[in-house]
PDB file of N, CA and C in Angstrom:
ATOM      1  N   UNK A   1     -99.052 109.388 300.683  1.00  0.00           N
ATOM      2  CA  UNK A   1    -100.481 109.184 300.658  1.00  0.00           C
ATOM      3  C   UNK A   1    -100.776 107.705 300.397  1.00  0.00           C
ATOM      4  N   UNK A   2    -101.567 107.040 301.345  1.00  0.00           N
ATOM      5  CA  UNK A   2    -101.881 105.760 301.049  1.00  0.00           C
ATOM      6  C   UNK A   2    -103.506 105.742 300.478  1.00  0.00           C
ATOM      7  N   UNK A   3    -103.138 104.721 299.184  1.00  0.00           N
ATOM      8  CA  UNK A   3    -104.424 104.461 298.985  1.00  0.00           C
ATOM      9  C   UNK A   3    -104.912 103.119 299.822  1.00  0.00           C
ATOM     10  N   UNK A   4    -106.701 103.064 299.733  1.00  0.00           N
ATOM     11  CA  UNK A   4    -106.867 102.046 300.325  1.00  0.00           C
ATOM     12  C   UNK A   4    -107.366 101.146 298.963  1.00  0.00           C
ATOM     13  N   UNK A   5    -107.096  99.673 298.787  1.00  0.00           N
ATOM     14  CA  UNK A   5    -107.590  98.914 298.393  1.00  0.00           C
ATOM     15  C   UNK A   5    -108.553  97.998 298.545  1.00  0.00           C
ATOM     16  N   UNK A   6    -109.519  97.917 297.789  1.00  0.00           N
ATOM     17  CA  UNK A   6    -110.289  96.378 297.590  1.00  0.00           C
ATOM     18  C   UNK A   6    -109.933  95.414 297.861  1.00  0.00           C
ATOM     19  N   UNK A   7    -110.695  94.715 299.142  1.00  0.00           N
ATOM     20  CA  UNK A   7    -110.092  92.929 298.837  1.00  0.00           C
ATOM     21  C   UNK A   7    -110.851  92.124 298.332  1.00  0.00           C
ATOM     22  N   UNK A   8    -110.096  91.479 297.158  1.00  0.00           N
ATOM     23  CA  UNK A   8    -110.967  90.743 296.571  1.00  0.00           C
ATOM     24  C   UNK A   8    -111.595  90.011 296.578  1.00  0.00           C
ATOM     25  N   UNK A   9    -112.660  88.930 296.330  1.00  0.00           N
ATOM     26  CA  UNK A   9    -113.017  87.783 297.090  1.00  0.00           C
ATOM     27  C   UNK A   9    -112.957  86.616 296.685  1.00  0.00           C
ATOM     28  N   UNK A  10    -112.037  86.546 297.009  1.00  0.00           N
ATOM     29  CA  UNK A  10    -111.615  84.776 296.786  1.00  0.00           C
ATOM     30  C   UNK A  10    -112.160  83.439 296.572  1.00  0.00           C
ATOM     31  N   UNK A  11    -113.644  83.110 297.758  1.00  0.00           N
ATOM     32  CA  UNK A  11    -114.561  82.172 297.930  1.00  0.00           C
ATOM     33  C   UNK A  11    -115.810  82.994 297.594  1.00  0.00           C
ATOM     34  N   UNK A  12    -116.211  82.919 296.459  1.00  0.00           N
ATOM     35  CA  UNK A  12    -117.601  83.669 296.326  1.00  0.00           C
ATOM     36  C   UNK A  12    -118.797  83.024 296.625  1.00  0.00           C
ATOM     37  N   UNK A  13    -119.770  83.277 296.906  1.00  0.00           N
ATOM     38  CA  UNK A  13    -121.202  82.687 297.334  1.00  0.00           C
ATOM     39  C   UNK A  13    -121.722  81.893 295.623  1.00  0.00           C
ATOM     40  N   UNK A  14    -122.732  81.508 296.056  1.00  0.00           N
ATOM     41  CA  UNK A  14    -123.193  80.511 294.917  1.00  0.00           C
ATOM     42  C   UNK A  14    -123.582  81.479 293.595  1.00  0.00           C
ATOM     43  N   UNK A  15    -124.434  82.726 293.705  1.00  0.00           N
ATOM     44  CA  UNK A  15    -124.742  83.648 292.992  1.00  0.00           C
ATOM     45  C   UNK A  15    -123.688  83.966 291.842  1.00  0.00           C
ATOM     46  N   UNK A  16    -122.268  84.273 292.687  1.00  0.00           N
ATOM     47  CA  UNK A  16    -121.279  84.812 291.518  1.00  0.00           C
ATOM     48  C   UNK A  16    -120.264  83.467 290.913  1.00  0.00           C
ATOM     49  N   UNK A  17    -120.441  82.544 291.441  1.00  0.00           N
ATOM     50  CA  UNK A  17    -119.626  80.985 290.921  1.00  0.00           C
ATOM     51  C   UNK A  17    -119.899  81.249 289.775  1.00  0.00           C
ATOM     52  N   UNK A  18    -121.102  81.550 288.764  1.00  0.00           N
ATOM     53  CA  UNK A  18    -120.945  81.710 287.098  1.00  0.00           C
ATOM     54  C   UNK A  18    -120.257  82.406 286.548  1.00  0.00           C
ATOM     55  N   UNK A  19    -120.363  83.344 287.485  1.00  0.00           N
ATOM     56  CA  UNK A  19    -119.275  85.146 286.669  1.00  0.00           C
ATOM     57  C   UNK A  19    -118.223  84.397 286.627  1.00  0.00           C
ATOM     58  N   UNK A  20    -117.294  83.685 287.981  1.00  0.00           N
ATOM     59  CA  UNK A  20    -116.297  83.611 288.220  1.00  0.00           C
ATOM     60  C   UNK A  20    -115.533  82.483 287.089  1.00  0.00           C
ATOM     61  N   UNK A  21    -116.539  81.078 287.167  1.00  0.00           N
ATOM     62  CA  UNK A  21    -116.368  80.191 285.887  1.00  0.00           C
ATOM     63  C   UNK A  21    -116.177  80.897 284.542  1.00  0.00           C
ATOM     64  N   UNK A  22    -116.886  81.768 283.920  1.00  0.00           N
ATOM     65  CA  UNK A  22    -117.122  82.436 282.995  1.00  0.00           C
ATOM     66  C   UNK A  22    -115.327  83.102 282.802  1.00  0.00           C
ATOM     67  N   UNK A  23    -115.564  83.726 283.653  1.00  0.00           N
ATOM     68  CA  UNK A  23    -114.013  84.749 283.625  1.00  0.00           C
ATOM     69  C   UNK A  23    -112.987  83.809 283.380  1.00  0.00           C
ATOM     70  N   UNK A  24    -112.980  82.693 284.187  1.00  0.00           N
ATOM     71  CA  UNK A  24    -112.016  81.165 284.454  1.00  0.00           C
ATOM     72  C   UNK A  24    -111.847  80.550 282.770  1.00  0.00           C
ATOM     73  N   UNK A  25    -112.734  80.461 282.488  1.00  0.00           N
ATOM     74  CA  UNK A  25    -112.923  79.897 280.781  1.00  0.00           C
ATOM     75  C   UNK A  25    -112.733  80.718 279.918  1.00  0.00           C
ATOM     76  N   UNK A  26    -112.916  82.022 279.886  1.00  0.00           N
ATOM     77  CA  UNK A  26    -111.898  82.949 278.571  1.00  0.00           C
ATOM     78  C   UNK A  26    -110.890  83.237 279.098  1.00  0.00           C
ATOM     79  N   UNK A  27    -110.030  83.673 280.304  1.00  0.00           N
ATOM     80  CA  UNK A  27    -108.772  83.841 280.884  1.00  0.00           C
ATOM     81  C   UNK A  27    -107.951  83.008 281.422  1.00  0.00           C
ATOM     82  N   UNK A  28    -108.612  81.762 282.006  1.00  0.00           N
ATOM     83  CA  UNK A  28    -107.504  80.894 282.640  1.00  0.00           C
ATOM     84  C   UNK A  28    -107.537  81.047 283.613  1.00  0.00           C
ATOM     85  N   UNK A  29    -107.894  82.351 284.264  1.00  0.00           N
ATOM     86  CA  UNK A  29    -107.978  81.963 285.645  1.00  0.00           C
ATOM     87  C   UNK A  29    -109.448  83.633 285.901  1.00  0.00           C
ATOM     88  N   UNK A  30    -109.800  83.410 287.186  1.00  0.00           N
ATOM     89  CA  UNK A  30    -110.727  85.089 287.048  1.00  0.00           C
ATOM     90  C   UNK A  30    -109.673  85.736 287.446  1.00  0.00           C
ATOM     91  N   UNK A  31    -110.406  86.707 286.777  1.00  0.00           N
ATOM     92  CA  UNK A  31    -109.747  88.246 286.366  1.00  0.00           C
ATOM     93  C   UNK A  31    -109.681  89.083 287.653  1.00  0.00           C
ATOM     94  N   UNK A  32    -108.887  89.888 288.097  1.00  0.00           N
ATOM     95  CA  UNK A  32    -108.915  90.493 289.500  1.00  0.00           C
ATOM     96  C   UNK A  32    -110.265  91.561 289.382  1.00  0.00           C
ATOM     97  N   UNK A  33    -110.836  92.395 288.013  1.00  0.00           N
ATOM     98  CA  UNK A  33    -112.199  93.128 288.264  1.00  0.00           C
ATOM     99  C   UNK A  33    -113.347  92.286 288.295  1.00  0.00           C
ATOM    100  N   UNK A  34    -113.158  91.163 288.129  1.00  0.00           N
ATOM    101  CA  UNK A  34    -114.391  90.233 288.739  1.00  0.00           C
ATOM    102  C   UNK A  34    -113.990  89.811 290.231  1.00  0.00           C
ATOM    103  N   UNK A  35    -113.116  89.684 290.925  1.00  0.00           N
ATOM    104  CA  UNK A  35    -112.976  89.580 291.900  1.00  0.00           C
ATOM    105  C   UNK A  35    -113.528  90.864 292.945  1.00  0.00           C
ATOM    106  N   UNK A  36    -113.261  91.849 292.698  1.00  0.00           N
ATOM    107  CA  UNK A  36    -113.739  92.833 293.192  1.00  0.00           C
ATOM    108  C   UNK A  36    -115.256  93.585 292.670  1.00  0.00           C
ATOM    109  N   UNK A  37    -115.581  93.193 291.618  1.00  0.00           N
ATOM    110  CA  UNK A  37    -117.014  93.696 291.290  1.00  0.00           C
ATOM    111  C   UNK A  37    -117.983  92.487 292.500  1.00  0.00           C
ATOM    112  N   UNK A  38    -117.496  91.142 292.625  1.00  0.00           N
ATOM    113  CA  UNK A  38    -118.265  90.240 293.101  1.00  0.00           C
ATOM    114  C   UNK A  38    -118.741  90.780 294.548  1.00  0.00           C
ATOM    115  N   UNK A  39    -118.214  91.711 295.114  1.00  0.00           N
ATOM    116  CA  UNK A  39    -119.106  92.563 295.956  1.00  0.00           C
ATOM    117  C   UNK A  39    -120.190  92.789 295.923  1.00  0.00           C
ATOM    118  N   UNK A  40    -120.447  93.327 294.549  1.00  0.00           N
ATOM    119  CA  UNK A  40    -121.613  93.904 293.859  1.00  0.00           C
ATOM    120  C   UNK A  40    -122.040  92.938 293.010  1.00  0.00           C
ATOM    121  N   UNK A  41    -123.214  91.948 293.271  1.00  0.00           N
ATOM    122  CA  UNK A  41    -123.449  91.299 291.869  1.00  0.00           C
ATOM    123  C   UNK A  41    -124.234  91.932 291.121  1.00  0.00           C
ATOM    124  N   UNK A  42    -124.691  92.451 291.302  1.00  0.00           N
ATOM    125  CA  UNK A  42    -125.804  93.064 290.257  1.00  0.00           C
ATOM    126  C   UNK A  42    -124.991  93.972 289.362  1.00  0.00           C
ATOM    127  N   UNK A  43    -123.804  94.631 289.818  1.00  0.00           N
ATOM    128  CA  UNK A  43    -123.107  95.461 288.916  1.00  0.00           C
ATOM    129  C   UNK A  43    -122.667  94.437 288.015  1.00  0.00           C
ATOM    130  N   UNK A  44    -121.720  93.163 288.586  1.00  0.00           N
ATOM    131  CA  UNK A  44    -120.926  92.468 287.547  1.00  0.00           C
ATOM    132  C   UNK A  44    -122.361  91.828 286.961  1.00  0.00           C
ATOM    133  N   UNK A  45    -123.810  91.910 286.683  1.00  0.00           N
ATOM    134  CA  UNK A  45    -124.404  91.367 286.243  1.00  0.00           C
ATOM    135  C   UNK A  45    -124.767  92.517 285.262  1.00  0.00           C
ATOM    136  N   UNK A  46    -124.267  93.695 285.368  1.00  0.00           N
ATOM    137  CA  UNK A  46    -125.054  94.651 284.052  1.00  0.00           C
ATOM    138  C   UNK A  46    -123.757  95.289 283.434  1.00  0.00           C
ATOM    139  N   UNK A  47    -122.583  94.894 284.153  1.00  0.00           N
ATOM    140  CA  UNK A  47    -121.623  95.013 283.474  1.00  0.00           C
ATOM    141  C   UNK A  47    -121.075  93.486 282.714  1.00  0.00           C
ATOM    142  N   UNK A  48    -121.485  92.306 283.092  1.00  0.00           N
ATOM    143  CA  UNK A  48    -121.744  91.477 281.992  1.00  0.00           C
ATOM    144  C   UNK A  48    -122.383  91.650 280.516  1.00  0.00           C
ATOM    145  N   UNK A  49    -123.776  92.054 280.806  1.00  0.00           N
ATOM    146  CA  UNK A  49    -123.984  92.041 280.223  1.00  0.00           C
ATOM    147  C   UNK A  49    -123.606  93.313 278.927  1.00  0.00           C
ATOM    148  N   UNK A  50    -123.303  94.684 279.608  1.00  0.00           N
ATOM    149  CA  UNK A  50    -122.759  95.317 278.344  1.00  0.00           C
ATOM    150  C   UNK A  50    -121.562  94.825 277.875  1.00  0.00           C
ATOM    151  N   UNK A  51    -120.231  94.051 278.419  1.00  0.00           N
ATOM    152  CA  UNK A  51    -119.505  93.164 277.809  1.00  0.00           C
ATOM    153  C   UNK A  51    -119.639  92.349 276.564  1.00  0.00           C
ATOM    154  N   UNK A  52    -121.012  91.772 276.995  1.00  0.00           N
ATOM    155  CA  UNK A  52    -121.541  90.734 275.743  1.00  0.00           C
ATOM    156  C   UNK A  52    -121.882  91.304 274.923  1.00  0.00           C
ATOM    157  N   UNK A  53    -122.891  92.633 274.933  1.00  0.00           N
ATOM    158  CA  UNK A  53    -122.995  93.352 273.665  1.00  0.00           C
ATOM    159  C   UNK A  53    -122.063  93.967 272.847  1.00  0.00           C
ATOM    160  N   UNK A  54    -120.787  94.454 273.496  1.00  0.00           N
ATOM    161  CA  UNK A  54    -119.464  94.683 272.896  1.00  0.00           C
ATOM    162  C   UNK A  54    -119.029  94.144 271.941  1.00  0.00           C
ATOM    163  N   UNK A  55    -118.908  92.527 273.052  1.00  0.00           N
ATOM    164  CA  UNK A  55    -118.366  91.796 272.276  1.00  0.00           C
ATOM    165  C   UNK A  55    -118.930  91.233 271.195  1.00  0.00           C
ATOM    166  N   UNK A  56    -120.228  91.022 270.884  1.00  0.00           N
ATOM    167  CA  UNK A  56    -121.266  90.529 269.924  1.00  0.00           C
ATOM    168  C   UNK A  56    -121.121  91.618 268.964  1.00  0.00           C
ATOM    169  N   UNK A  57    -121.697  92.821 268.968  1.00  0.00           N
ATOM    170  CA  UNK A  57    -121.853  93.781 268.534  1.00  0.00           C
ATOM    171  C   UNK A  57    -120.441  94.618 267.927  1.00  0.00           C
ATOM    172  N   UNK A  58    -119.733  94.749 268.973  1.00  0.00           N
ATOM    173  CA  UNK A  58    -118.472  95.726 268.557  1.00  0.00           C
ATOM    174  C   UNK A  58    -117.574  95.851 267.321  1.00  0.00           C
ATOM    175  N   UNK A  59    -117.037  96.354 266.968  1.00  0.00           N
ATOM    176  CA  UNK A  59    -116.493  96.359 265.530  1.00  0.00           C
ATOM    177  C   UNK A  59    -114.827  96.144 265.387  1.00  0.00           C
ATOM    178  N   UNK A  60    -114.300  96.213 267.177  1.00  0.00           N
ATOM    179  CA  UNK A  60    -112.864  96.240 266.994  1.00  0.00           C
ATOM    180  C   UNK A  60    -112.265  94.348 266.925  1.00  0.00           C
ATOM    181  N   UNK A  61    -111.850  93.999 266.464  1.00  0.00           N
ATOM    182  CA  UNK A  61    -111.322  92.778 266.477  1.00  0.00           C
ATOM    183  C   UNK A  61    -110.909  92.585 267.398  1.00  0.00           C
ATOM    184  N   UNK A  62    -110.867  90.941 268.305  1.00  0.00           N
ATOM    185  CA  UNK A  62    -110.947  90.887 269.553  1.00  0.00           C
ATOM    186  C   UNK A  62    -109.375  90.920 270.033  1.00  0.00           C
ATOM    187  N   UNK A  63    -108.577  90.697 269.354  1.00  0.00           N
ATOM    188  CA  UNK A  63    -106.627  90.843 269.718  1.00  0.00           C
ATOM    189  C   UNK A  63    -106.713  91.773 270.119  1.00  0.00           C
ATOM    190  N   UNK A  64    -106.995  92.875 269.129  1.00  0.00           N
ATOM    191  CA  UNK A  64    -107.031  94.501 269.254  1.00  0.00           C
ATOM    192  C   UNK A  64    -107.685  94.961 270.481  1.00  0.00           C
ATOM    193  N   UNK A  65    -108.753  94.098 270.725  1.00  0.00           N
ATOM    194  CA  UNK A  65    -109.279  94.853 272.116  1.00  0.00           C
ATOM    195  C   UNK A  65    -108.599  94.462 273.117  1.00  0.00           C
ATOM    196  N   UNK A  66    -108.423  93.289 273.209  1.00  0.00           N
ATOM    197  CA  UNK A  66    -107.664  92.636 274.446  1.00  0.00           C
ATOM    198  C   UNK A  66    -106.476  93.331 274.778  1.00  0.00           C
ATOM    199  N   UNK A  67    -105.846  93.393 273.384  1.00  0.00           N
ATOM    200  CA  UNK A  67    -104.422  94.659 273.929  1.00  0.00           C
ATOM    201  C   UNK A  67    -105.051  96.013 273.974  1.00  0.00           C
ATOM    202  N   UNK A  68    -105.875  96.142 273.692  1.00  0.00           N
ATOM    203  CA  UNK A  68    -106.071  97.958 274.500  1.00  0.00           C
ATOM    204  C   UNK A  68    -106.566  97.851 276.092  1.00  0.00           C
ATOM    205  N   UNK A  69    -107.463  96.635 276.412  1.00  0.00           N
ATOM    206  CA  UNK A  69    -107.532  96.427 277.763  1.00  0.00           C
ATOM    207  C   UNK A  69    -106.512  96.027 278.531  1.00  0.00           C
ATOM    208  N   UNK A  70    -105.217  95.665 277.996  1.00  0.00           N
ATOM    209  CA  UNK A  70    -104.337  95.677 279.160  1.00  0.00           C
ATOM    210  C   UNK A  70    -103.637  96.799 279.242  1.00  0.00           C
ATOM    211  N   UNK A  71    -103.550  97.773 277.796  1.00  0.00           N
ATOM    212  CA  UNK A  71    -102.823  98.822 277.994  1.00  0.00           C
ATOM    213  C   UNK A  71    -103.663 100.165 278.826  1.00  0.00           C
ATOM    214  N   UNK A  72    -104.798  99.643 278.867  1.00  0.00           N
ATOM    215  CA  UNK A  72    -105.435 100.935 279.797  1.00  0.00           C
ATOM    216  C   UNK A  72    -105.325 100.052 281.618  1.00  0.00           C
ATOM    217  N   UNK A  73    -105.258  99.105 281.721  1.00  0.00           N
ATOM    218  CA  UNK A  73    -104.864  98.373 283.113  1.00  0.00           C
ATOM    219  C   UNK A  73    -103.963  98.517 283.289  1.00  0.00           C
ATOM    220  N   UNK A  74    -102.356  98.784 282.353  1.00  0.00           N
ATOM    221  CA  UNK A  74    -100.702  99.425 283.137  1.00  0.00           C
ATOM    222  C   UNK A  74    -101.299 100.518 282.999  1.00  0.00           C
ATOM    223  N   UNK A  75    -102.124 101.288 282.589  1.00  0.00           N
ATOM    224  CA  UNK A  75    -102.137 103.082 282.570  1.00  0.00           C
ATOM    225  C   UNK A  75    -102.443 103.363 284.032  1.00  0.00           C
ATOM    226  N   UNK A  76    -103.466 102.721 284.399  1.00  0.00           N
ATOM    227  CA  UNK A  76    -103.909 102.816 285.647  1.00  0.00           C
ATOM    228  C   UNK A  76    -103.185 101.712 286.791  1.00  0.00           C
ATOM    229  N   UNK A  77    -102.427 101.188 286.296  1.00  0.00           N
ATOM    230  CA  UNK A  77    -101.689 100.583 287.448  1.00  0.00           C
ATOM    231  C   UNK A  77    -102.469  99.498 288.187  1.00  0.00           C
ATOM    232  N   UNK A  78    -103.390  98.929 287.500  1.00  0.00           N
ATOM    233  CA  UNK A  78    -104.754  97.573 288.211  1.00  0.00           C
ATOM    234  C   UNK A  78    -103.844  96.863 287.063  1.00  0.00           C
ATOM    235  N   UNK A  79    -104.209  95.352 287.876  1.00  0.00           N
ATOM    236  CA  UNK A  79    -103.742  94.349 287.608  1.00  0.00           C
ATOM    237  C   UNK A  79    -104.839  93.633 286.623  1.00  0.00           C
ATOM    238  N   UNK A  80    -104.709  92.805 285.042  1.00  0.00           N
ATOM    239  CA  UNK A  80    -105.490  92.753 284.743  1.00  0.00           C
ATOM    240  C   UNK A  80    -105.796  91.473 284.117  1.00  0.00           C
TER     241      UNK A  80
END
């Protein structure tokens, strides 16, 4: 069974250049689910923003989260 994949987008339009900077400046480089949300900006724009409230708001310390977000990205086999 083949799945089909997302291609990501590499050269984004002027709209998502912030997401992409943004992602670039806490990771080092963007993240492959901003590459593929940038399809959709308005999603990576309300999924920004519940990010920020997480992260503002949330109670788990940020190491701790970062390693549970990569351990649910090998669960699912996305690159992260």
């Amino acid at each position: 069974m083949l799945t089909e994949r997302i291609a990501p987008i590499e050269d984004p339009g002027l709209a998502v250049r912030g997401f992409y900077a943004i992602g670039r400046r806490l990771f080092g480089q963007v993240p492959t689910p901003q590459k593929l949300m940038a399809h959709r900006p308005a999603l990576m724009l309300g999924l920004g923003a519940l990010w920020t409230s997480i992260e503002r708001f949330g109670t788990l310390d940020g190491r701790l989260r970062a390693l549970m977000q990569l351990h649910v990205a090998r669960l699912y086999d996305v690159a992260y």
